[in-house]
Protein backbone atom coordinates (compact mmCIF):
# COMPACT_ATOMS: atom_id res chain seq x y z
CA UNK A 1 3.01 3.51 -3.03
CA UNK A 2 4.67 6.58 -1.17
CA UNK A 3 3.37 10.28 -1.75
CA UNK A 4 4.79 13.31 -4.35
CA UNK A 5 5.28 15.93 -2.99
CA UNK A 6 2.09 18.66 -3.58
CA UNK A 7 1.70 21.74 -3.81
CA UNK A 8 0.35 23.98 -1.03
CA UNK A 9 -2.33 22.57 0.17
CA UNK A 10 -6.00 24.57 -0.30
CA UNK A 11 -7.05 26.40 3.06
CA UNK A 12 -10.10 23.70 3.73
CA UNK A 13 -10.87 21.23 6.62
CA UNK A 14 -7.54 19.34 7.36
CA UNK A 15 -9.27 16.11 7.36
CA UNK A 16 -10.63 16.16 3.60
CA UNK A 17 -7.24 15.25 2.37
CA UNK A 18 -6.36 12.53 4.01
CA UNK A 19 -9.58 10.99 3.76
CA UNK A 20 -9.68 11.06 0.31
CA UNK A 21 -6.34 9.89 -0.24
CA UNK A 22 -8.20 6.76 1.85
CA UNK A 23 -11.15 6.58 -0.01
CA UNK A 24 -9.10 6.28 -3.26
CA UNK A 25 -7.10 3.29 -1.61
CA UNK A 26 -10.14 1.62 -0.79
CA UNK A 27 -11.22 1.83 -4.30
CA UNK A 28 -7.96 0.70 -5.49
CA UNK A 29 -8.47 -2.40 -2.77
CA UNK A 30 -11.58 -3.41 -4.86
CA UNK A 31 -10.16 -3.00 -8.28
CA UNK A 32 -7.37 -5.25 -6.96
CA UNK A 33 -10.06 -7.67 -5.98
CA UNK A 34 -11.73 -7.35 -9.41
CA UNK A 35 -8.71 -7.80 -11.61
CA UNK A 36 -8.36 -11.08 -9.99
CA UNK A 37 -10.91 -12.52 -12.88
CA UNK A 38 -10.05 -10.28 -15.59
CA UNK A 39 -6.54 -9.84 -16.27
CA UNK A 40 -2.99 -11.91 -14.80
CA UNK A 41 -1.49 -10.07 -11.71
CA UNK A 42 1.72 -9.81 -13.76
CA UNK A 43 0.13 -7.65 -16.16
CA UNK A 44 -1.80 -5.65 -14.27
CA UNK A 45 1.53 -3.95 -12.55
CA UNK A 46 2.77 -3.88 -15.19
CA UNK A 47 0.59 -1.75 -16.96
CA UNK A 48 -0.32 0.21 -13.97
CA UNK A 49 3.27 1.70 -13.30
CA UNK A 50 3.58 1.79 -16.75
CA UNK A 51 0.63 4.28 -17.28
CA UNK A 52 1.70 5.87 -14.15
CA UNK A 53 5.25 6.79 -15.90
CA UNK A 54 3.78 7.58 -19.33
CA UNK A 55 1.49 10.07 -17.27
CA UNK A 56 4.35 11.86 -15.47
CA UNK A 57 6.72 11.58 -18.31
CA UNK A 58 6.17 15.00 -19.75
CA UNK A 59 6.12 16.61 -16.38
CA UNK A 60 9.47 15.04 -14.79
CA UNK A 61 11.54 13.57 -17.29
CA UNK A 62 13.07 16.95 -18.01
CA UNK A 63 13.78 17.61 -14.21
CA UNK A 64 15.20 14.30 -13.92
CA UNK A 65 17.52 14.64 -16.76
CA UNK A 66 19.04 17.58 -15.54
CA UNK A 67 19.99 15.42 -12.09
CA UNK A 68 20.94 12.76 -14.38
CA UNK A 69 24.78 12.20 -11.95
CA UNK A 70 23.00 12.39 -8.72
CA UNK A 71 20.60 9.09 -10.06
CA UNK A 72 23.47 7.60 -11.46
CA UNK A 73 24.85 7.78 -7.87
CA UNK A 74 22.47 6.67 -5.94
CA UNK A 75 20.70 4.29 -8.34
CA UNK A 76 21.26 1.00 -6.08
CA UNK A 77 18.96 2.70 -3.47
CA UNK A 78 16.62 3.71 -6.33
CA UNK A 79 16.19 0.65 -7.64
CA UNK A 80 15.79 -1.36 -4.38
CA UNK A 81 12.69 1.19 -3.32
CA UNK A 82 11.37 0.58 -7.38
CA UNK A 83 11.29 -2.65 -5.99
CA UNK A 84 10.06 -2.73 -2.65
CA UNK A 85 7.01 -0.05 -3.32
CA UNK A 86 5.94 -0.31 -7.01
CA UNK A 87 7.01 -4.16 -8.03
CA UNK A 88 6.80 -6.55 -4.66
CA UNK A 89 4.11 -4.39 -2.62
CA UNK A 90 1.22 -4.25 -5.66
CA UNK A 91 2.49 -7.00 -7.52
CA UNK A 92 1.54 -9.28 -4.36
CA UNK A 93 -1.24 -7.72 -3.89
CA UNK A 94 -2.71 -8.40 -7.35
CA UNK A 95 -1.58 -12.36 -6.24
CA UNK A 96 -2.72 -11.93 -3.37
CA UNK A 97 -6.49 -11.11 -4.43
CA UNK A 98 -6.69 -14.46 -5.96
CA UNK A 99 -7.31 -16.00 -2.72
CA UNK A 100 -8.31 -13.72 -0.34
CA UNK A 101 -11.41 -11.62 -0.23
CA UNK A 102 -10.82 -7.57 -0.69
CA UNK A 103 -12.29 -7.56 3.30
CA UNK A 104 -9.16 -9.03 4.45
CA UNK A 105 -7.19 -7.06 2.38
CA UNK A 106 -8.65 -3.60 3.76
CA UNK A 107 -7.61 -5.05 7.23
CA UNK A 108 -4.32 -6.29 6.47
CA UNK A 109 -3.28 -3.02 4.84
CA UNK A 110 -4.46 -1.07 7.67
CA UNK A 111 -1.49 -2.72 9.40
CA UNK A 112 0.97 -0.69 7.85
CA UNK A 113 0.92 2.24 10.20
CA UNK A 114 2.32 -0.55 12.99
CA UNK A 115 4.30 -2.20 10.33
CA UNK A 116 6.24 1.31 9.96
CA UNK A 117 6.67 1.99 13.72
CA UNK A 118 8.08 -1.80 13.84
CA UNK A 119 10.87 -1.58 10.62
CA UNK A 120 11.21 2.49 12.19
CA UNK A 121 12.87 0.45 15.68
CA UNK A 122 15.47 -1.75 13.32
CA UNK A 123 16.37 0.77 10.79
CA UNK A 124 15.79 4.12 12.22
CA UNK A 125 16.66 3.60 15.84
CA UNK A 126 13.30 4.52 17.09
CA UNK A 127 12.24 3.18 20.81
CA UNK A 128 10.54 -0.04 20.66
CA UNK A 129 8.43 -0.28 24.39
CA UNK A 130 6.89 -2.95 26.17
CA UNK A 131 3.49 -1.04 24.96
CA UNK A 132 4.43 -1.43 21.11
CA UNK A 133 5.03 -5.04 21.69
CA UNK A 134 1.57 -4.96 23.13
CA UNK A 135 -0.08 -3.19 20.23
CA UNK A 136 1.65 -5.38 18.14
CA UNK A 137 0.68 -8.73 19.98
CA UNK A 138 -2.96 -7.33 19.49
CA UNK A 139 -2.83 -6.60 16.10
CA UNK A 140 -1.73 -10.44 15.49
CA UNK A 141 -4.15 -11.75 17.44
CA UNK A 142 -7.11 -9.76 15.56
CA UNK A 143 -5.57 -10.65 12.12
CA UNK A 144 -5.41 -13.96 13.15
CA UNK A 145 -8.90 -14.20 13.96
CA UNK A 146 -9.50 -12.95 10.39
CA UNK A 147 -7.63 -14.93 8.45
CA UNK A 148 -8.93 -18.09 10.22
CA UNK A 149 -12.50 -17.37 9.92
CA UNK A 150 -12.68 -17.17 13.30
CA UNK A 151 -10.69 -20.36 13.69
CA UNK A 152 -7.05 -20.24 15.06
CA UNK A 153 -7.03 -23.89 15.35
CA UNK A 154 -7.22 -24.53 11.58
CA UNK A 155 -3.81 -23.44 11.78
CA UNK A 156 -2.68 -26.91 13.31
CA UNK A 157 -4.18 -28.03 9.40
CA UNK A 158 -2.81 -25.50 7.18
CA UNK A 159 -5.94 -23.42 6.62
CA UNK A 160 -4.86 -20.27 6.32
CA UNK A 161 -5.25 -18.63 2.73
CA UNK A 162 -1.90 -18.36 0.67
CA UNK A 163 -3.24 -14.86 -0.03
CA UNK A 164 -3.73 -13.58 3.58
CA UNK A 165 0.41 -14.36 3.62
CA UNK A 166 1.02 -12.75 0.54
CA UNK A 167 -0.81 -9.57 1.82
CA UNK A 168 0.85 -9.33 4.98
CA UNK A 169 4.65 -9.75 2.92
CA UNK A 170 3.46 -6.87 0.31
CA UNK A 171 2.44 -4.33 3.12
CA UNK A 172 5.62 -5.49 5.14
CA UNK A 173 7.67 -4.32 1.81
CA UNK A 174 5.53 -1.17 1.71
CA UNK A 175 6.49 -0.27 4.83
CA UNK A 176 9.77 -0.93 4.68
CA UNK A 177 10.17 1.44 1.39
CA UNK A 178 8.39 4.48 3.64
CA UNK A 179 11.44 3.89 6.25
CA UNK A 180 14.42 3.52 3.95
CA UNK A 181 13.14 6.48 2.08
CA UNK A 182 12.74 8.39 4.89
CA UNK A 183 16.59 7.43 6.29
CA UNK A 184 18.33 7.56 3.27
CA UNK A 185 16.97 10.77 2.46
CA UNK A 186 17.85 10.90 -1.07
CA UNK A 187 18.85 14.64 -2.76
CA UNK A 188 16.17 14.49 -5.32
CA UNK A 189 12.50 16.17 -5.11
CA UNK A 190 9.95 13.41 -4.71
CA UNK A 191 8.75 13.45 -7.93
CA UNK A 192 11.99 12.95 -9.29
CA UNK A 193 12.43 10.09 -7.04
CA UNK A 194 8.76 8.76 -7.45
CA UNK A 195 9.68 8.70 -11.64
CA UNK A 196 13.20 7.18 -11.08
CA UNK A 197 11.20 4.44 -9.11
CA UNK A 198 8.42 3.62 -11.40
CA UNK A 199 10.91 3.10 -13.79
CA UNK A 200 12.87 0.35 -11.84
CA UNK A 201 9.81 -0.90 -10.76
CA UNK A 202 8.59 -0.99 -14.10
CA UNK A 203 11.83 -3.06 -15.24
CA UNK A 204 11.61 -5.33 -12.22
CA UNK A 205 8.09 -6.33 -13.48
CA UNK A 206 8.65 -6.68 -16.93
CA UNK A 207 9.76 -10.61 -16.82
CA UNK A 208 7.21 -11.24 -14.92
CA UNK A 209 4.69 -10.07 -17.37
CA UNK A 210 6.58 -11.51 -20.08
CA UNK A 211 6.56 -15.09 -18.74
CA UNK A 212 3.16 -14.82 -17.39
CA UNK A 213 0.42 -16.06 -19.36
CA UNK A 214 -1.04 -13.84 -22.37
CA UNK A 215 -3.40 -10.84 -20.58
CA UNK A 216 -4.38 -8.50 -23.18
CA UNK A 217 -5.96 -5.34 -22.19
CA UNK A 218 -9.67 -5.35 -23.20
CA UNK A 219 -12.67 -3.61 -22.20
CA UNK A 220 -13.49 -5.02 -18.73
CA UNK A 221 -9.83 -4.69 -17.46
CA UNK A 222 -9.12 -1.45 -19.34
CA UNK A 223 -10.80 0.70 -16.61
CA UNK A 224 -9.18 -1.07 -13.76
CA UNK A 225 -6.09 -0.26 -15.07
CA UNK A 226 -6.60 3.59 -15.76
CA UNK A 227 -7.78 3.55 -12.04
CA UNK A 228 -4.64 1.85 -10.83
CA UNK A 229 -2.30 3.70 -12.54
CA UNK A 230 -3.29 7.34 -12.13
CA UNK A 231 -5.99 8.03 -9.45
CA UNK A 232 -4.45 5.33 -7.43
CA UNK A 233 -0.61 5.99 -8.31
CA UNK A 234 -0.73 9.63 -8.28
CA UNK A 235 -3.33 11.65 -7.38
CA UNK A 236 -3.94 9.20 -3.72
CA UNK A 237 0.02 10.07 -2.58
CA UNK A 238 -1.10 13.92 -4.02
CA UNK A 239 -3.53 13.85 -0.78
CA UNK A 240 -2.02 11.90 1.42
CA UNK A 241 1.49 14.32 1.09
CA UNK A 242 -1.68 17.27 1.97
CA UNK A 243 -2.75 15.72 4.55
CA UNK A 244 0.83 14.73 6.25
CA UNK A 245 1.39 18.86 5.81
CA UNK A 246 -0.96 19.74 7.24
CA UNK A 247 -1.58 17.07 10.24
CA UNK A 248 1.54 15.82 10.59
CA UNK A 249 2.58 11.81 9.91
CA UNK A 250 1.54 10.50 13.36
CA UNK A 251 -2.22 12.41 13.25
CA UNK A 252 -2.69 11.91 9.26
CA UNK A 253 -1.44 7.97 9.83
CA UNK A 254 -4.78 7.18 11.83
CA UNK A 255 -6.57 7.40 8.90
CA UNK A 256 -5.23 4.46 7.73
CA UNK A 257 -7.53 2.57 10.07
CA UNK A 258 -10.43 3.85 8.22
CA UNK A 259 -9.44 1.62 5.45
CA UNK A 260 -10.89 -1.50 6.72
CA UNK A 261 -14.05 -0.22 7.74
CA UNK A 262 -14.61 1.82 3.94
CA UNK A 263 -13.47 -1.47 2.53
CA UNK A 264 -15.78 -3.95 4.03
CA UNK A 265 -18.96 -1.28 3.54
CA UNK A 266 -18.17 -1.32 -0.06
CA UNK A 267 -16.83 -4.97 -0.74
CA UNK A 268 -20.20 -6.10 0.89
CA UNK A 269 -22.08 -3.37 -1.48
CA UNK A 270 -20.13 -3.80 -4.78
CA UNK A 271 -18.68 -7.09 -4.26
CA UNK A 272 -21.25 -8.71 -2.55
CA UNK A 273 -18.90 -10.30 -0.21
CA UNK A 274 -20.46 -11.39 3.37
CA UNK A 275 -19.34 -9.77 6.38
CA UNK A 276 -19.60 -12.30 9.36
CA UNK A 277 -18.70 -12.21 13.13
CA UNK A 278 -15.11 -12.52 12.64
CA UNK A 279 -14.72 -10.11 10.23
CA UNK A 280 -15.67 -7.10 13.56
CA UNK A 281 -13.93 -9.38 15.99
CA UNK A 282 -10.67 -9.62 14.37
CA UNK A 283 -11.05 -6.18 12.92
CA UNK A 284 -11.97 -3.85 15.81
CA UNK A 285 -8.75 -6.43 17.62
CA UNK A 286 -6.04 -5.57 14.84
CA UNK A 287 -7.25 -1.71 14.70
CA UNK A 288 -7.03 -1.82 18.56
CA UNK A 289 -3.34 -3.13 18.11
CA UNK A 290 -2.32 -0.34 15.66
CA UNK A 291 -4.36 2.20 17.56
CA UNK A 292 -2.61 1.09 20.30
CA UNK A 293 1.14 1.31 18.61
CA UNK A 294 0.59 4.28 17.05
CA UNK A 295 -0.69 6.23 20.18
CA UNK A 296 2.65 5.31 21.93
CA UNK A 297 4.28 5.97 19.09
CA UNK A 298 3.13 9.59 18.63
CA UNK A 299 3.57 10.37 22.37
């Protein structure tokens, strides 16, 4: 999801909030892995954006009411980031966490910094060198590593986990929303924009909870969901917007590839999922990769 805009940020070390924005997303990583057992993907985003817009309703509605013509004029490019950022990027997640192991998430998410510089070249008419092809032939090589165990050649027999694909097309779509918002520039405040978005996003998800199968909330889902939909849906973009402030994009960004490492200490803790070889070797390769992009990109 992409950041409100804050407030001033507090006069404290520059690093605290982006790092908690991250440590958020890695919790949100796990619940994603959780819900897996516990509730349909369908319903989970669905009721996260939906608790997310019930939340901010008494704050923004009023602003956005007021700009009622400008939404009604831009409302195609509304609807498509709804889409991109709140339905297709956690809605394939939550798929996604059916077959894949919250590790692999972590890693595949911290891809997005590359992702951005990538979609930035096609949409934005940023330089694309012969080093970002090189951070990005690095990055593909260490998540290949990880989503074949370790095995490249099970690729020849189809090994690969549907949800490894599904996590790499959800943070492609994140990424993509974070460059058309920043090129279309749209003449609303963030939160307005962030509200008018849940609410497409809320409508794009709606058949698919409708037609999914019957996922009532209960007790063991019930606090996944509160975490989804407000420390992870607004207060982790509060930070992160603090921490872009105050750092800048390109120095705030590289926090991003903290996420794996905070993911895989806590998935092995609270998940009790086993780290292996692979897991450091494809990794420390796909960090490299973005490290690697996102040095030339800042330079």
């Amino acid at each position: 999801m992409q950041p409100i805009t804050p407030a001033a940020p507090v006069a404290i070390n520059s690093s605290f909030y982006p790092l908690l924005a991250i440590l958020i997303w890695t919790g949100n990583t796990l619940v994603t892995k959780a819900a897996a057992v516990v509730i349909e993907p369908a319903a989970i985003a669905f009721y996260r954006w939906l608790l997310a817009g019930l939340v901010l309703t008494p704050f923004v509605l009023r602003t956005v009411w007021q700009q009622r013509a400008i939404v009604a004029a831009h409302w195609p490019k509304l609807a498509f980031l709804g889409c991109l950022g709140m339905g297709m990027y956690q809605g394939l997640a939550y798929e996604a966490a059916k077959t894949t192991s919250a590790i692999h998430m972590g890693v595949v998410v911290a891809l997005m910094p590359l992702f951005s510089t990538l979609l930035a070249s096609l949409f934005v008419g940023e330089a694309l060198t012969a080093a970002r092809f090189g951070g990005v032939g690095l990055s593909l090589l260490g998540l290949l590593i990880l989503c074949t165990h370790g095995q490249p050649a099970t690729l020849l027999h189809g090994a690969v986990q549907l949800g490894d694909a599904l996590m790499l097309i959800a943070v492609a779509s994140n990424a993509l929303y974070g460059v058309l918002l920043k090129r279309w520039a749209l003449p609303l405040s963030t939160w307005q924009q962030l509200y008018v978005q849940v609410g497409f996003g809320i409508l794009m998800l709606l058949p698919f909870w409708w037609l999914a199968p019957v996922s009532p909330i209960t007790a063991q889902n019930i606090p996944l969901i509160l975490y989804a939909g407000i420390p992870a849906s607004i207060g982790a973009p509060f930070f992160w917007m603090n921490g872009i402030k105050i750092l800048g994009p390109a120095r705030a960004s590289l926090f991003m590839n903290l996420l794996p490492l905070f993911v895989a200490l806590a998935a092995s803790t609270l998940l009790d999922e086993q780290l292996y070889a692979y897991h450091a070797v494809g990794g420390v390769l796909a960090l490299a990769g973005v490290w690697w992009g996102q040095r030339v990109a800042s330079e």
